[in-house]
PDB file of N, CA and C in Angstrom:
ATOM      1  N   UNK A   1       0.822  -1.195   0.000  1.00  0.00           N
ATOM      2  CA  UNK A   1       0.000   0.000   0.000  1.00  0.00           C
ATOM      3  C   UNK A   1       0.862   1.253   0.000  1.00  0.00           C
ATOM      4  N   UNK A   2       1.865   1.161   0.551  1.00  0.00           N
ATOM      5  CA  UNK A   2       2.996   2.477   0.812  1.00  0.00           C
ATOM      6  C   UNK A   2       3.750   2.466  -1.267  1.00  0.00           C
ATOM      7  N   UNK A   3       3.084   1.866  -1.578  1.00  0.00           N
ATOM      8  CA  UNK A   3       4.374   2.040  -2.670  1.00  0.00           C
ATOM      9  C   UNK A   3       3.387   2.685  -3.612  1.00  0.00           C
ATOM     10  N   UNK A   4       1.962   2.675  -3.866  1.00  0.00           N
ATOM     11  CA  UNK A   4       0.692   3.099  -4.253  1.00  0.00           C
ATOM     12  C   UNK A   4       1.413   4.766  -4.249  1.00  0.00           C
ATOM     13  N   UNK A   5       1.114   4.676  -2.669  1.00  0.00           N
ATOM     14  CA  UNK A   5       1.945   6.276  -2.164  1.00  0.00           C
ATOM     15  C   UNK A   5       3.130   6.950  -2.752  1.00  0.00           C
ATOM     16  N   UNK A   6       3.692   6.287  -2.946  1.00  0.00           N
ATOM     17  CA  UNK A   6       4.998   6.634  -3.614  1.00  0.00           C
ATOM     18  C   UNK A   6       4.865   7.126  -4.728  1.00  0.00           C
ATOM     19  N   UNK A   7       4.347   6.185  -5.573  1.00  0.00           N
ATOM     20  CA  UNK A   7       4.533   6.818  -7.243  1.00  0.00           C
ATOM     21  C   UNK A   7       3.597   8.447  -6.943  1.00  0.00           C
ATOM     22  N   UNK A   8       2.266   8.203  -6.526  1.00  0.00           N
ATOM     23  CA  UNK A   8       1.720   9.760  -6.378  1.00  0.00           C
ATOM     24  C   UNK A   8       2.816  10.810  -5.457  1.00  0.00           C
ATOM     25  N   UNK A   9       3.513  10.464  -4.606  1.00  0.00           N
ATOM     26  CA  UNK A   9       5.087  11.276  -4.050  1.00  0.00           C
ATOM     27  C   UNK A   9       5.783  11.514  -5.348  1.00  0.00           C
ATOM     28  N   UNK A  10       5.920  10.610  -5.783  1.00  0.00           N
ATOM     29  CA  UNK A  10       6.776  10.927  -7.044  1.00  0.00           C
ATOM     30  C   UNK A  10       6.373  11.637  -8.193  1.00  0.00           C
ATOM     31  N   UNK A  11       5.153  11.480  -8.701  1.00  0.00           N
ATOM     32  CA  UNK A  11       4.537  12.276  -9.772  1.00  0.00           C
ATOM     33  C   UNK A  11       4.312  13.693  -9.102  1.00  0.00           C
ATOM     34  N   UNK A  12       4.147  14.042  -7.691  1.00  0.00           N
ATOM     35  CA  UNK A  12       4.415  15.336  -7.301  1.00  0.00           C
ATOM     36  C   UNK A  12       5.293  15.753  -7.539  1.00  0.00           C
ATOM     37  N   UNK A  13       6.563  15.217  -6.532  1.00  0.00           N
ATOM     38  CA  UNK A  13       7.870  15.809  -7.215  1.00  0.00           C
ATOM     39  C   UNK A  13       8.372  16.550  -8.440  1.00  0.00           C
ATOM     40  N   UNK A  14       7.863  15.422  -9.508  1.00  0.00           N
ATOM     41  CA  UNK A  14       8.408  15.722 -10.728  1.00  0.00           C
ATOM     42  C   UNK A  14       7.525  17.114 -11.143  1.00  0.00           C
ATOM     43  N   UNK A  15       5.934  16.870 -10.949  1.00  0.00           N
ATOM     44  CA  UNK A  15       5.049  17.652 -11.203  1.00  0.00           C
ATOM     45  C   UNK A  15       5.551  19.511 -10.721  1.00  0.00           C
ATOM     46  N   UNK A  16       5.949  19.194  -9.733  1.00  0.00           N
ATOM     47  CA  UNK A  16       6.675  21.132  -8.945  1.00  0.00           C
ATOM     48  C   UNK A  16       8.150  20.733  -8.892  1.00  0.00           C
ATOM     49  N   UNK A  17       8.653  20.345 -10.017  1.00  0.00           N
ATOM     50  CA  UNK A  17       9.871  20.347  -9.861  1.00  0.00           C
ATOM     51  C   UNK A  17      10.169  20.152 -11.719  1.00  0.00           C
ATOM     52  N   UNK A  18       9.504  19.914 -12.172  1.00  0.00           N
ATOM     53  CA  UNK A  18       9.379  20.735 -14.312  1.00  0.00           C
ATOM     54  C   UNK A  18       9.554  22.021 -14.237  1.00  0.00           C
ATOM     55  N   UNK A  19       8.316  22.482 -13.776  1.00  0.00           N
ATOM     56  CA  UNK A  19       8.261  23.999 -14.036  1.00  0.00           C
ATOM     57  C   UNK A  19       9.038  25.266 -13.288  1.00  0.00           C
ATOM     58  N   UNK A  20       9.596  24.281 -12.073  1.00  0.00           N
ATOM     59  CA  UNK A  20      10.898  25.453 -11.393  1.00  0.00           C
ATOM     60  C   UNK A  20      12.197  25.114 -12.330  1.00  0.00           C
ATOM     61  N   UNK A  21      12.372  24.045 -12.778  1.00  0.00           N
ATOM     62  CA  UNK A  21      13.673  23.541 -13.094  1.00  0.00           C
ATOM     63  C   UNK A  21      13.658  24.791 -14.714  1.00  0.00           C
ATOM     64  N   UNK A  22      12.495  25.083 -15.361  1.00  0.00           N
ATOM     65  CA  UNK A  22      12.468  25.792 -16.727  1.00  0.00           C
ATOM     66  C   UNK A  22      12.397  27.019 -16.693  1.00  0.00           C
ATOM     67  N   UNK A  23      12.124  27.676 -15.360  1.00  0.00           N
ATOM     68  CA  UNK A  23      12.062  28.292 -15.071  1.00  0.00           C
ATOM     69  C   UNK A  23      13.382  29.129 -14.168  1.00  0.00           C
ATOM     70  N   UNK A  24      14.424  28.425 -13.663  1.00  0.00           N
ATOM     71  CA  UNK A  24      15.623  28.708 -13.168  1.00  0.00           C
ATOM     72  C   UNK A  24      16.642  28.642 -14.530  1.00  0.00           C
ATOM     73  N   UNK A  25      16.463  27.652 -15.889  1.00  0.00           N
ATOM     74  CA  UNK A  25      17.176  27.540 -16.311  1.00  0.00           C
ATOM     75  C   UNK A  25      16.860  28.941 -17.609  1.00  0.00           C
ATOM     76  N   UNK A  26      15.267  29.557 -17.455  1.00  0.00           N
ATOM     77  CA  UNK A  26      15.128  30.758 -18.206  1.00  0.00           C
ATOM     78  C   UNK A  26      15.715  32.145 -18.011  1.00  0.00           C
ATOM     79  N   UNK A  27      16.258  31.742 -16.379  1.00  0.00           N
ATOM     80  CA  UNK A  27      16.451  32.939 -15.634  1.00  0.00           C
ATOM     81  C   UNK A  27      18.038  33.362 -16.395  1.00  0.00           C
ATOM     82  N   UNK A  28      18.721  31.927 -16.255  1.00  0.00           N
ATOM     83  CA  UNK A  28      20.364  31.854 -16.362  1.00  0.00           C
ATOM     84  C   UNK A  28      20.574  31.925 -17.681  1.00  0.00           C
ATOM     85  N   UNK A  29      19.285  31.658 -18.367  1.00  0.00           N
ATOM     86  CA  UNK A  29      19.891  32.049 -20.161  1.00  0.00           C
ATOM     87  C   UNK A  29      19.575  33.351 -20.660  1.00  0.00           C
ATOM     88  N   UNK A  30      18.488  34.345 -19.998  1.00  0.00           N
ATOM     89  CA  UNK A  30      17.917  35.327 -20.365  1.00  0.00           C
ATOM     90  C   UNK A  30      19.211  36.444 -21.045  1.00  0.00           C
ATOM     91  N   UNK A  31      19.202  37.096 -22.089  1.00  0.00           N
ATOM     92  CA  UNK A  31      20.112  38.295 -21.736  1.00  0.00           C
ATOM     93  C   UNK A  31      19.985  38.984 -20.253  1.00  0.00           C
ATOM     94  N   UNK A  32      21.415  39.763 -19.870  1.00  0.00           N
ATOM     95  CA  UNK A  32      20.873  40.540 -19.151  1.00  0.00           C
ATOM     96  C   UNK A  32      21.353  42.268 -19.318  1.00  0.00           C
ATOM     97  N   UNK A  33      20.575  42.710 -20.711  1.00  0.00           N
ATOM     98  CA  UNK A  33      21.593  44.063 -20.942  1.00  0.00           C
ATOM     99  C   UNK A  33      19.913  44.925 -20.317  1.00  0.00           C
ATOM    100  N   UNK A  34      19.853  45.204 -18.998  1.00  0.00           N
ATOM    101  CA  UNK A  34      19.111  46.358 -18.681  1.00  0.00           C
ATOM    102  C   UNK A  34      19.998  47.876 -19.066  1.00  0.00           C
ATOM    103  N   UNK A  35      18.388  48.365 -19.321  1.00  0.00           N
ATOM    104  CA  UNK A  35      18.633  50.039 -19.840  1.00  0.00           C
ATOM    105  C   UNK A  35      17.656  51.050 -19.469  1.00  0.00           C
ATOM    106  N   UNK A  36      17.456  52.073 -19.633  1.00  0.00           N
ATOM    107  CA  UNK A  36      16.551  52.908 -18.632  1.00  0.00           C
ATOM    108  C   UNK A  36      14.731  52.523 -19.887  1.00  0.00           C
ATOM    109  N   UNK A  37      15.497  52.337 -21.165  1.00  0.00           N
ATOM    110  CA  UNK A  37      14.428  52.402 -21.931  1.00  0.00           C
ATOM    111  C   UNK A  37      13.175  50.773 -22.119  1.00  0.00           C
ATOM    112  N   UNK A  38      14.285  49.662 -21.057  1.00  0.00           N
ATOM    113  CA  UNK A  38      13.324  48.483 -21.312  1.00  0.00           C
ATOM    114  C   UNK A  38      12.728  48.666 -19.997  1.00  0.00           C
ATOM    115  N   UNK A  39      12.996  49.973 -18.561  1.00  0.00           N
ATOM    116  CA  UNK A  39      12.549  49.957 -17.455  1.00  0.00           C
ATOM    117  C   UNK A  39      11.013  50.938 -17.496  1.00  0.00           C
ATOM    118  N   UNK A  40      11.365  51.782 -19.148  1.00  0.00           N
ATOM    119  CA  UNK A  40      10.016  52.465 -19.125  1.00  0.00           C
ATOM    120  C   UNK A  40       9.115  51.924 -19.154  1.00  0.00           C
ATOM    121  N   UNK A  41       7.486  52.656 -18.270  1.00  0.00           N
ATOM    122  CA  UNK A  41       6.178  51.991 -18.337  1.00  0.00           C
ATOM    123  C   UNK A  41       6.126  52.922 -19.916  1.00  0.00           C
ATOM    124  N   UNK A  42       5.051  52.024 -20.344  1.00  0.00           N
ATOM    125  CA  UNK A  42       4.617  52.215 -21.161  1.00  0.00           C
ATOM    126  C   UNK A  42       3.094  51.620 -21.908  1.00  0.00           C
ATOM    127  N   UNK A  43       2.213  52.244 -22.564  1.00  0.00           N
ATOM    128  CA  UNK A  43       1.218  51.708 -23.022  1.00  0.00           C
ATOM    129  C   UNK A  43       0.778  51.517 -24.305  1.00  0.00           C
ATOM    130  N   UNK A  44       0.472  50.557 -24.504  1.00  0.00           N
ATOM    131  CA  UNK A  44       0.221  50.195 -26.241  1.00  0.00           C
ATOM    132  C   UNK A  44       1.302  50.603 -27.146  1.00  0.00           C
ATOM    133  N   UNK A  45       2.534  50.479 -26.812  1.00  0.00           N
ATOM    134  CA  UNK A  45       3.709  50.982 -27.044  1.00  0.00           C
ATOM    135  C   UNK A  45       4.064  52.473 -27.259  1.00  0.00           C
ATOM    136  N   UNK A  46       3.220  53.206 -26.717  1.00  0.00           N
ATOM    137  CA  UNK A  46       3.124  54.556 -26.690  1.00  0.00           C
ATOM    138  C   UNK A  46       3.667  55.104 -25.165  1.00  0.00           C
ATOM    139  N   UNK A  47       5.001  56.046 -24.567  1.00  0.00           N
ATOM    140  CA  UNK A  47       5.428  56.317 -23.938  1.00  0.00           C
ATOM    141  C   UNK A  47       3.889  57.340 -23.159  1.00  0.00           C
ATOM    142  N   UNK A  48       3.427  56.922 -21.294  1.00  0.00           N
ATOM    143  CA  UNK A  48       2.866  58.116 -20.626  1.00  0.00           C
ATOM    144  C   UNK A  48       3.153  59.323 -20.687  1.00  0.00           C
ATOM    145  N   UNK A  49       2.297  59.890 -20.269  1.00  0.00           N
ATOM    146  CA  UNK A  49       2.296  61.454 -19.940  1.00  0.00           C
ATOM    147  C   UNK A  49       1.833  61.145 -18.493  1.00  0.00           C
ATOM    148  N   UNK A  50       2.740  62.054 -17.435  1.00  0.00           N
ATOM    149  CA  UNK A  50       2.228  62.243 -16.194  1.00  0.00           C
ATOM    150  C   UNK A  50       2.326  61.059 -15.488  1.00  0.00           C
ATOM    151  N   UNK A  51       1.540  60.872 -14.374  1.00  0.00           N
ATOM    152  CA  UNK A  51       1.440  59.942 -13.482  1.00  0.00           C
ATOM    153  C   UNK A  51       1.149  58.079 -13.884  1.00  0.00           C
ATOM    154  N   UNK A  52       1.541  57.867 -13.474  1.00  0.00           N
ATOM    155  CA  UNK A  52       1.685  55.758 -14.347  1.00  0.00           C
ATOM    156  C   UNK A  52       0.619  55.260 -13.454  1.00  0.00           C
ATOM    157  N   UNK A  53       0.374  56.117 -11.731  1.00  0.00           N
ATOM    158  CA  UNK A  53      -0.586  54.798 -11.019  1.00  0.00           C
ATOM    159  C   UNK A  53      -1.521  55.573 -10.876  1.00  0.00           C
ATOM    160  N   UNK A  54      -2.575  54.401 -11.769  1.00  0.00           N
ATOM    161  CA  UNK A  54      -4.178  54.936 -11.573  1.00  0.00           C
ATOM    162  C   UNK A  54      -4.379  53.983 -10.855  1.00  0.00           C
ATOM    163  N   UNK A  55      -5.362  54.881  -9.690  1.00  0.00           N
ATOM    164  CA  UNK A  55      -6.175  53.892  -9.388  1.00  0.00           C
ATOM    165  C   UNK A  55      -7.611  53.659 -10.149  1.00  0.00           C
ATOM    166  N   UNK A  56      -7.904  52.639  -9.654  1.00  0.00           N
ATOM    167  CA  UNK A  56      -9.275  52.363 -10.533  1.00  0.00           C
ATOM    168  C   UNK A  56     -10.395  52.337  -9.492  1.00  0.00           C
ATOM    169  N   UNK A  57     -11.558  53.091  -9.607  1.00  0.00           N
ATOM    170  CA  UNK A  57     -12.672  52.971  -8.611  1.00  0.00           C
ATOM    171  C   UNK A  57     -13.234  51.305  -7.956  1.00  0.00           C
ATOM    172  N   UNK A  58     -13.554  50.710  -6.973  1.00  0.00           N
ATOM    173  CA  UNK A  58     -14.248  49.350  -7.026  1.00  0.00           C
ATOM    174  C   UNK A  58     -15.326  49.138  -7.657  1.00  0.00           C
ATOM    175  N   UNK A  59     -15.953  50.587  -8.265  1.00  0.00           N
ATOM    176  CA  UNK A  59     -17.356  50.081  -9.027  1.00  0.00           C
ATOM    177  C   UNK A  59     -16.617  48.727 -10.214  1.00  0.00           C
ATOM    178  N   UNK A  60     -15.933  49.684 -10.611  1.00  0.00           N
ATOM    179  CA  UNK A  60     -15.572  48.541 -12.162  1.00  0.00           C
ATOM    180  C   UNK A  60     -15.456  47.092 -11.645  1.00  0.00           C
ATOM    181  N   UNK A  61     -14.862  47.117 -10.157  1.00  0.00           N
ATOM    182  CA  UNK A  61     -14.868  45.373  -9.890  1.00  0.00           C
ATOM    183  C   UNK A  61     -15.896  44.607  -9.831  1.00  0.00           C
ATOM    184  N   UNK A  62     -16.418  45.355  -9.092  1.00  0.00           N
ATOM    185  CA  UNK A  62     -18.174  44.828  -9.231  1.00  0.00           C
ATOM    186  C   UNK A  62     -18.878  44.636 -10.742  1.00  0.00           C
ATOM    187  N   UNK A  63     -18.927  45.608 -11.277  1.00  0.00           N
ATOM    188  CA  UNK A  63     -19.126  45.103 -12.655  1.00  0.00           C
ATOM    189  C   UNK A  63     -18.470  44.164 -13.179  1.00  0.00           C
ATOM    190  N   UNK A  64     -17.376  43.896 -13.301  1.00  0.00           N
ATOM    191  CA  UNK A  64     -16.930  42.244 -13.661  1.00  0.00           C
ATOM    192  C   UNK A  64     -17.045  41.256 -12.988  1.00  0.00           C
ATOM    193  N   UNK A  65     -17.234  41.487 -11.579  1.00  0.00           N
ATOM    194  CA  UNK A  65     -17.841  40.100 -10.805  1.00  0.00           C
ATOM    195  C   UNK A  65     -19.442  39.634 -11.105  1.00  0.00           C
ATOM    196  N   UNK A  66     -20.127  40.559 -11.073  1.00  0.00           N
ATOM    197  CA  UNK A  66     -21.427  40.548 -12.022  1.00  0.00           C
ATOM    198  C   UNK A  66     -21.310  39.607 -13.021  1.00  0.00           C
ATOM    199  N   UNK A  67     -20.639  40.623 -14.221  1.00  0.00           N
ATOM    200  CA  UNK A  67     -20.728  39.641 -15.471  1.00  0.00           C
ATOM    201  C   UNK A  67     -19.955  38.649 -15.278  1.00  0.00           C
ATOM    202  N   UNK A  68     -19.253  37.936 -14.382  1.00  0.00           N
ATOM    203  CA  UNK A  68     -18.607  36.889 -14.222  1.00  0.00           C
ATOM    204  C   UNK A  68     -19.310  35.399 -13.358  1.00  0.00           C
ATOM    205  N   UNK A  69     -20.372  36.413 -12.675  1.00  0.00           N
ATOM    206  CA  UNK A  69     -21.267  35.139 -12.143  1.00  0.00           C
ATOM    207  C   UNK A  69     -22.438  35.268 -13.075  1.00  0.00           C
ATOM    208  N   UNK A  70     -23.211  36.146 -14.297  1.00  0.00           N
ATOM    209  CA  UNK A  70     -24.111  35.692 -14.858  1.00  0.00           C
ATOM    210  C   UNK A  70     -22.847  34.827 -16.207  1.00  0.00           C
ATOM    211  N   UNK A  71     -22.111  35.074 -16.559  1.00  0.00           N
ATOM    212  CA  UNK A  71     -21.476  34.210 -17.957  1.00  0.00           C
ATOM    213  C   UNK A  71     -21.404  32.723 -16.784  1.00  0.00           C
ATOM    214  N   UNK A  72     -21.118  32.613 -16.048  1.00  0.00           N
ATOM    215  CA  UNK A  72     -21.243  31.575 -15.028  1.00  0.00           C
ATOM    216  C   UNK A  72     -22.357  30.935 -15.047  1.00  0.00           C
ATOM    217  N   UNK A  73     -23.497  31.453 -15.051  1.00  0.00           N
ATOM    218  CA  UNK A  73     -24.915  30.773 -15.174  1.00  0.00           C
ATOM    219  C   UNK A  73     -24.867  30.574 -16.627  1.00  0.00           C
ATOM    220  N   UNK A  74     -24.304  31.385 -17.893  1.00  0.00           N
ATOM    221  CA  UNK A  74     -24.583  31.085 -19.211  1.00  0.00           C
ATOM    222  C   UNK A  74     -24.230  29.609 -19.288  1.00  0.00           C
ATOM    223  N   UNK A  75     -22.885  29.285 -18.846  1.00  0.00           N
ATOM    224  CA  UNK A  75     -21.788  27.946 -18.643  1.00  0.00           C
ATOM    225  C   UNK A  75     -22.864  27.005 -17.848  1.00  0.00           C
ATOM    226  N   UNK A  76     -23.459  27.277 -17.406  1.00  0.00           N
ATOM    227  CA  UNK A  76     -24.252  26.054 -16.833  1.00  0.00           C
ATOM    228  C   UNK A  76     -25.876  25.942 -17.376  1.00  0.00           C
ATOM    229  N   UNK A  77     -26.612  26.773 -17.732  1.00  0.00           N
ATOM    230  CA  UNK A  77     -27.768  26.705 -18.522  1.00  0.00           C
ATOM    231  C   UNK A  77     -27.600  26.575 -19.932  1.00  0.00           C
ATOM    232  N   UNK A  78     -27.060  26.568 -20.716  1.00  0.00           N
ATOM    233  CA  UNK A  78     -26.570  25.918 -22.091  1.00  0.00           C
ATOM    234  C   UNK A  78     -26.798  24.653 -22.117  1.00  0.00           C
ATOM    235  N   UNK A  79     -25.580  23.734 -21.342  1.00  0.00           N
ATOM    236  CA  UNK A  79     -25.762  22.304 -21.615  1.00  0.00           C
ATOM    237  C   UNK A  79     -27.371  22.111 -21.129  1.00  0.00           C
ATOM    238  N   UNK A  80     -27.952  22.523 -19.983  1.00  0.00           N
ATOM    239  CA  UNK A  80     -28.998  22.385 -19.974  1.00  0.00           C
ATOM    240  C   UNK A  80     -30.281  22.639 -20.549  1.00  0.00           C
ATOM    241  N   UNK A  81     -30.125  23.691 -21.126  1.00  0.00           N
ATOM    242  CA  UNK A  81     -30.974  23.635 -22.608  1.00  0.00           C
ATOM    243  C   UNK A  81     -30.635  22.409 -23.614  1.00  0.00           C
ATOM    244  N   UNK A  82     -29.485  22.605 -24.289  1.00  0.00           N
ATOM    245  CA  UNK A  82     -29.437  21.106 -25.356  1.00  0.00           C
ATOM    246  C   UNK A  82     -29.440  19.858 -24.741  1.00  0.00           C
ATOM    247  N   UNK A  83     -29.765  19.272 -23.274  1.00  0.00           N
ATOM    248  CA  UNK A  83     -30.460  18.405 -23.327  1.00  0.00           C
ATOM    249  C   UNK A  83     -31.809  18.522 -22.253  1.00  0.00           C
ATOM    250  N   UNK A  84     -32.543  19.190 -22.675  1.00  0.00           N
ATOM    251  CA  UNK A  84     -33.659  19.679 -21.486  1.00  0.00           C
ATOM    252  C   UNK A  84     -35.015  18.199 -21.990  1.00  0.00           C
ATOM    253  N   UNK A  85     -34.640  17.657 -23.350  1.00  0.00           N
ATOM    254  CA  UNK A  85     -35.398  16.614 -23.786  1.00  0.00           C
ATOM    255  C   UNK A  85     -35.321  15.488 -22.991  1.00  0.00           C
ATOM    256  N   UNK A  86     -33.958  15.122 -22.354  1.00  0.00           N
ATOM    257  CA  UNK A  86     -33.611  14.042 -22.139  1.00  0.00           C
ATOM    258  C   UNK A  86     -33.564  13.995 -20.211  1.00  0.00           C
ATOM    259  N   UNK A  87     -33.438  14.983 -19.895  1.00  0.00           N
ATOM    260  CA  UNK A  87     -33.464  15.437 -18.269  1.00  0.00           C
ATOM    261  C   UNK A  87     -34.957  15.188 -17.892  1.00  0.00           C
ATOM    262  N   UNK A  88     -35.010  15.011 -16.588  1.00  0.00           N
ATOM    263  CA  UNK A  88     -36.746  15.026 -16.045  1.00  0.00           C
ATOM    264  C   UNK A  88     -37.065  16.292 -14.884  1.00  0.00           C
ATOM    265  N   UNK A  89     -37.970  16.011 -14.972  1.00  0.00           N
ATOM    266  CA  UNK A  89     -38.532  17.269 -13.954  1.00  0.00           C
ATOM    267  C   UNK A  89     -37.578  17.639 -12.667  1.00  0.00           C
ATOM    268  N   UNK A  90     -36.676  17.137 -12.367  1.00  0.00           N
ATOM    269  CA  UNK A  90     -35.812  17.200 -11.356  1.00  0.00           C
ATOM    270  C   UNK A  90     -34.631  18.609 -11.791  1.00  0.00           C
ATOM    271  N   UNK A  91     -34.591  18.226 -13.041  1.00  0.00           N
ATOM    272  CA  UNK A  91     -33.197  18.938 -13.340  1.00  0.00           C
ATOM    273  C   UNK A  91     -34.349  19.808 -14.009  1.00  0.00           C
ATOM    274  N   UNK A  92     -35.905  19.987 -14.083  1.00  0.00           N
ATOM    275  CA  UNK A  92     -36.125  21.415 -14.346  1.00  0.00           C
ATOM    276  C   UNK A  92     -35.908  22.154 -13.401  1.00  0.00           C
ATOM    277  N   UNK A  93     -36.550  21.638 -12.083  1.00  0.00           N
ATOM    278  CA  UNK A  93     -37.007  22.299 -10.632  1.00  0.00           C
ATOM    279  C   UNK A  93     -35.378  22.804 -10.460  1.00  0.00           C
ATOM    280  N   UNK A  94     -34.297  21.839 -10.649  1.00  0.00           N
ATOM    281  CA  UNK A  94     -33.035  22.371 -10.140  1.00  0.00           C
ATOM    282  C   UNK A  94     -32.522  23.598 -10.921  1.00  0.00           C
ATOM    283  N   UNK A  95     -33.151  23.976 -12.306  1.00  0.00           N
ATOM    284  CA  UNK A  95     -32.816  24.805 -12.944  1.00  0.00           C
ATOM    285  C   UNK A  95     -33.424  26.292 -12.456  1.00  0.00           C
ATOM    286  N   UNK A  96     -34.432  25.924 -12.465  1.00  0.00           N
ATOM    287  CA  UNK A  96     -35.462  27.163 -11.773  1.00  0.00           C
ATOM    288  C   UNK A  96     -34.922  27.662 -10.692  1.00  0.00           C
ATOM    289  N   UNK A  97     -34.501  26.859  -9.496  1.00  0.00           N
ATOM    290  CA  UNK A  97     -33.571  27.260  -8.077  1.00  0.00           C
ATOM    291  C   UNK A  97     -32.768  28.054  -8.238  1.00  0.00           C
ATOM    292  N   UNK A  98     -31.701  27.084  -9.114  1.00  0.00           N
ATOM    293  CA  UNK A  98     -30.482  28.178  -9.678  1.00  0.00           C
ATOM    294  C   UNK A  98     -30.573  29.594 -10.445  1.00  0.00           C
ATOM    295  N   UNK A  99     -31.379  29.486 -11.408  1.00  0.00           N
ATOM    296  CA  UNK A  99     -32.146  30.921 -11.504  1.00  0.00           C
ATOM    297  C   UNK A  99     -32.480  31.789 -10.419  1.00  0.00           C
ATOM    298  N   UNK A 100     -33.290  31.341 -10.387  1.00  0.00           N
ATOM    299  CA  UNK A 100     -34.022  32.086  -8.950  1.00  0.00           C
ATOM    300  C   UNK A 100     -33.236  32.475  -7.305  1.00  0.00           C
ATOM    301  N   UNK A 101     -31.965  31.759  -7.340  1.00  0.00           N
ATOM    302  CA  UNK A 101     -30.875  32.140  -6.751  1.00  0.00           C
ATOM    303  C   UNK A 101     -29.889  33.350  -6.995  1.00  0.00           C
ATOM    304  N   UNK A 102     -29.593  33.101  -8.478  1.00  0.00           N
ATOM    305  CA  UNK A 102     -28.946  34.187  -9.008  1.00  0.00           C
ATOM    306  C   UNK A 102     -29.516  35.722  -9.161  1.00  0.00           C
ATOM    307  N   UNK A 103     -31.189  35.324  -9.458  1.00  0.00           N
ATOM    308  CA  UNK A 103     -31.889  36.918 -10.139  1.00  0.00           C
ATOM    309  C   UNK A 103     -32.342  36.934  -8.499  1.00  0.00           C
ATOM    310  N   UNK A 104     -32.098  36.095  -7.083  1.00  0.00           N
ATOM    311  CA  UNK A 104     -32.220  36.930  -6.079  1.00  0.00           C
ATOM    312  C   UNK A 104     -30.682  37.886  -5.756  1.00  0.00           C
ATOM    313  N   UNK A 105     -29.322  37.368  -5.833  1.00  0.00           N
ATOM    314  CA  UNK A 105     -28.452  38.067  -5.841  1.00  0.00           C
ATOM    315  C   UNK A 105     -28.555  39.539  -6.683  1.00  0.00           C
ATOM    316  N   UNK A 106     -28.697  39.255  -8.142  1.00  0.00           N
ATOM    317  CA  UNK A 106     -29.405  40.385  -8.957  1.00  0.00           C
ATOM    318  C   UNK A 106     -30.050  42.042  -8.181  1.00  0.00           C
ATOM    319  N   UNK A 107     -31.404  41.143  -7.629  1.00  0.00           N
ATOM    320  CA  UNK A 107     -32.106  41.991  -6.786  1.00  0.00           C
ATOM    321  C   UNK A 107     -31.196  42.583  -6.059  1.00  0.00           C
ATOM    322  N   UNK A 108     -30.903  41.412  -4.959  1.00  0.00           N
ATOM    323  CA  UNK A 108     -29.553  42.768  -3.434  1.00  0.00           C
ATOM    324  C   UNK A 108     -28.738  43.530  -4.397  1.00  0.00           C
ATOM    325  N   UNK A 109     -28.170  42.991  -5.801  1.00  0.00           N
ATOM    326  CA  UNK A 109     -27.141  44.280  -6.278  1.00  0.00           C
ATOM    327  C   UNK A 109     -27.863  45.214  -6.336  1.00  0.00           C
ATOM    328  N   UNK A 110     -28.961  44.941  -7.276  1.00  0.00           N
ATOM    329  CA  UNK A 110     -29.901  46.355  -7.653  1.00  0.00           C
ATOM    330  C   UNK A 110     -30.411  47.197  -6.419  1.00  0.00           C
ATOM    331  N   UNK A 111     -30.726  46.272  -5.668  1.00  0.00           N
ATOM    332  CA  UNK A 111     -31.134  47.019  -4.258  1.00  0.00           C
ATOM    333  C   UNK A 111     -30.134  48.032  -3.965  1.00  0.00           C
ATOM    334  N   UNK A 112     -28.752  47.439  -3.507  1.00  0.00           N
ATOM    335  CA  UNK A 112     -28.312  48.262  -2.655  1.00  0.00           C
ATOM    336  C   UNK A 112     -27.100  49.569  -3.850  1.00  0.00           C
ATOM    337  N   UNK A 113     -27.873  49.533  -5.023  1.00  0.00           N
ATOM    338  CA  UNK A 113     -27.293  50.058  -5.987  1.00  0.00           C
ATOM    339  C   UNK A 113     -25.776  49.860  -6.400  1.00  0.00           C
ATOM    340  N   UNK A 114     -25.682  48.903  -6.203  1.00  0.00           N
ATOM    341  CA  UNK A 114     -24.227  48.533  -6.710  1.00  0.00           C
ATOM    342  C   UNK A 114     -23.691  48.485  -8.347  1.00  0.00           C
ATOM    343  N   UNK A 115     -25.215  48.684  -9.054  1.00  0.00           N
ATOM    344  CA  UNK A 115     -25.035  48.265 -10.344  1.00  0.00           C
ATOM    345  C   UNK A 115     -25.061  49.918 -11.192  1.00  0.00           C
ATOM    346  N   UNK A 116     -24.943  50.782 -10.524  1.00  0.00           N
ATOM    347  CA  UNK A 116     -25.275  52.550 -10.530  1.00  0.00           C
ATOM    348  C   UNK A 116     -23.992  53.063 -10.991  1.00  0.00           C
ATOM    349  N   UNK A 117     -23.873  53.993 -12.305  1.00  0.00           N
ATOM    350  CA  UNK A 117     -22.959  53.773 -12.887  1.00  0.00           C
ATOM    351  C   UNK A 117     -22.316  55.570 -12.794  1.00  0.00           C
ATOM    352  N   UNK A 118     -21.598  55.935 -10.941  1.00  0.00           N
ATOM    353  CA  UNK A 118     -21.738  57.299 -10.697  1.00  0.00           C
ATOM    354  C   UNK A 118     -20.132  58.182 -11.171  1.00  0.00           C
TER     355      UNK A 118
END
């Protein structure tokens, strides 16, 4: 039973020990000619004007956590549409829940105006 153990010891090993080993050996081959011009920020290869750190308001986070838990429901009501023929009333009722879970989250955003674009 201990030797079961082993090979999964061993496929760890190897497993966090690939990607440091390619990763130490990227370090030691890299050039290393730093210059002030590969230290510039820069955007869309166009040199700033002024200040480099924006901050960004938390509204915008919220807006992508949003669209990140409804594309989340897209990922799971899809397959369930193309086979809604073959599922039974169980996996409707479970569909409806999950809906009805999400458009209650919906609501508290809208409620507490989180979705308000100031």
């Amino acid at each position: 039973m201990l030797s079961q153990y082993a090979f999964i010891a061993i496929f760890a090993v190897i497993a966090f020990a690939l990607p440091v080993i390619g990763l130490v050996m990227a370090w030691f081959l890299r050039p290393k000619k730093p210059n002030p011009a590969k230290n510039a920020t820069y955007e869309c290869g166009m040199e700033t004007i002024g200040d480099t750190w924006v901050q960004f308001k938390a509204q915008y986070y919220l807006y992508a956590l949003v669209f990140v838990v409804f594309d989340v429901e897209a990922i799971f009501v899809f397959p369930w549409a193309v086979a809604y023929n073959k599922l039974g009333l169980y996996a409707l009722v479970e569909m409806v829940l999950f809906v009805f879970i999400l458009l209650g989250g919906l609501l508290y955003a809208w409620q507490k105006k989180a979705l308000e674009w100031h």
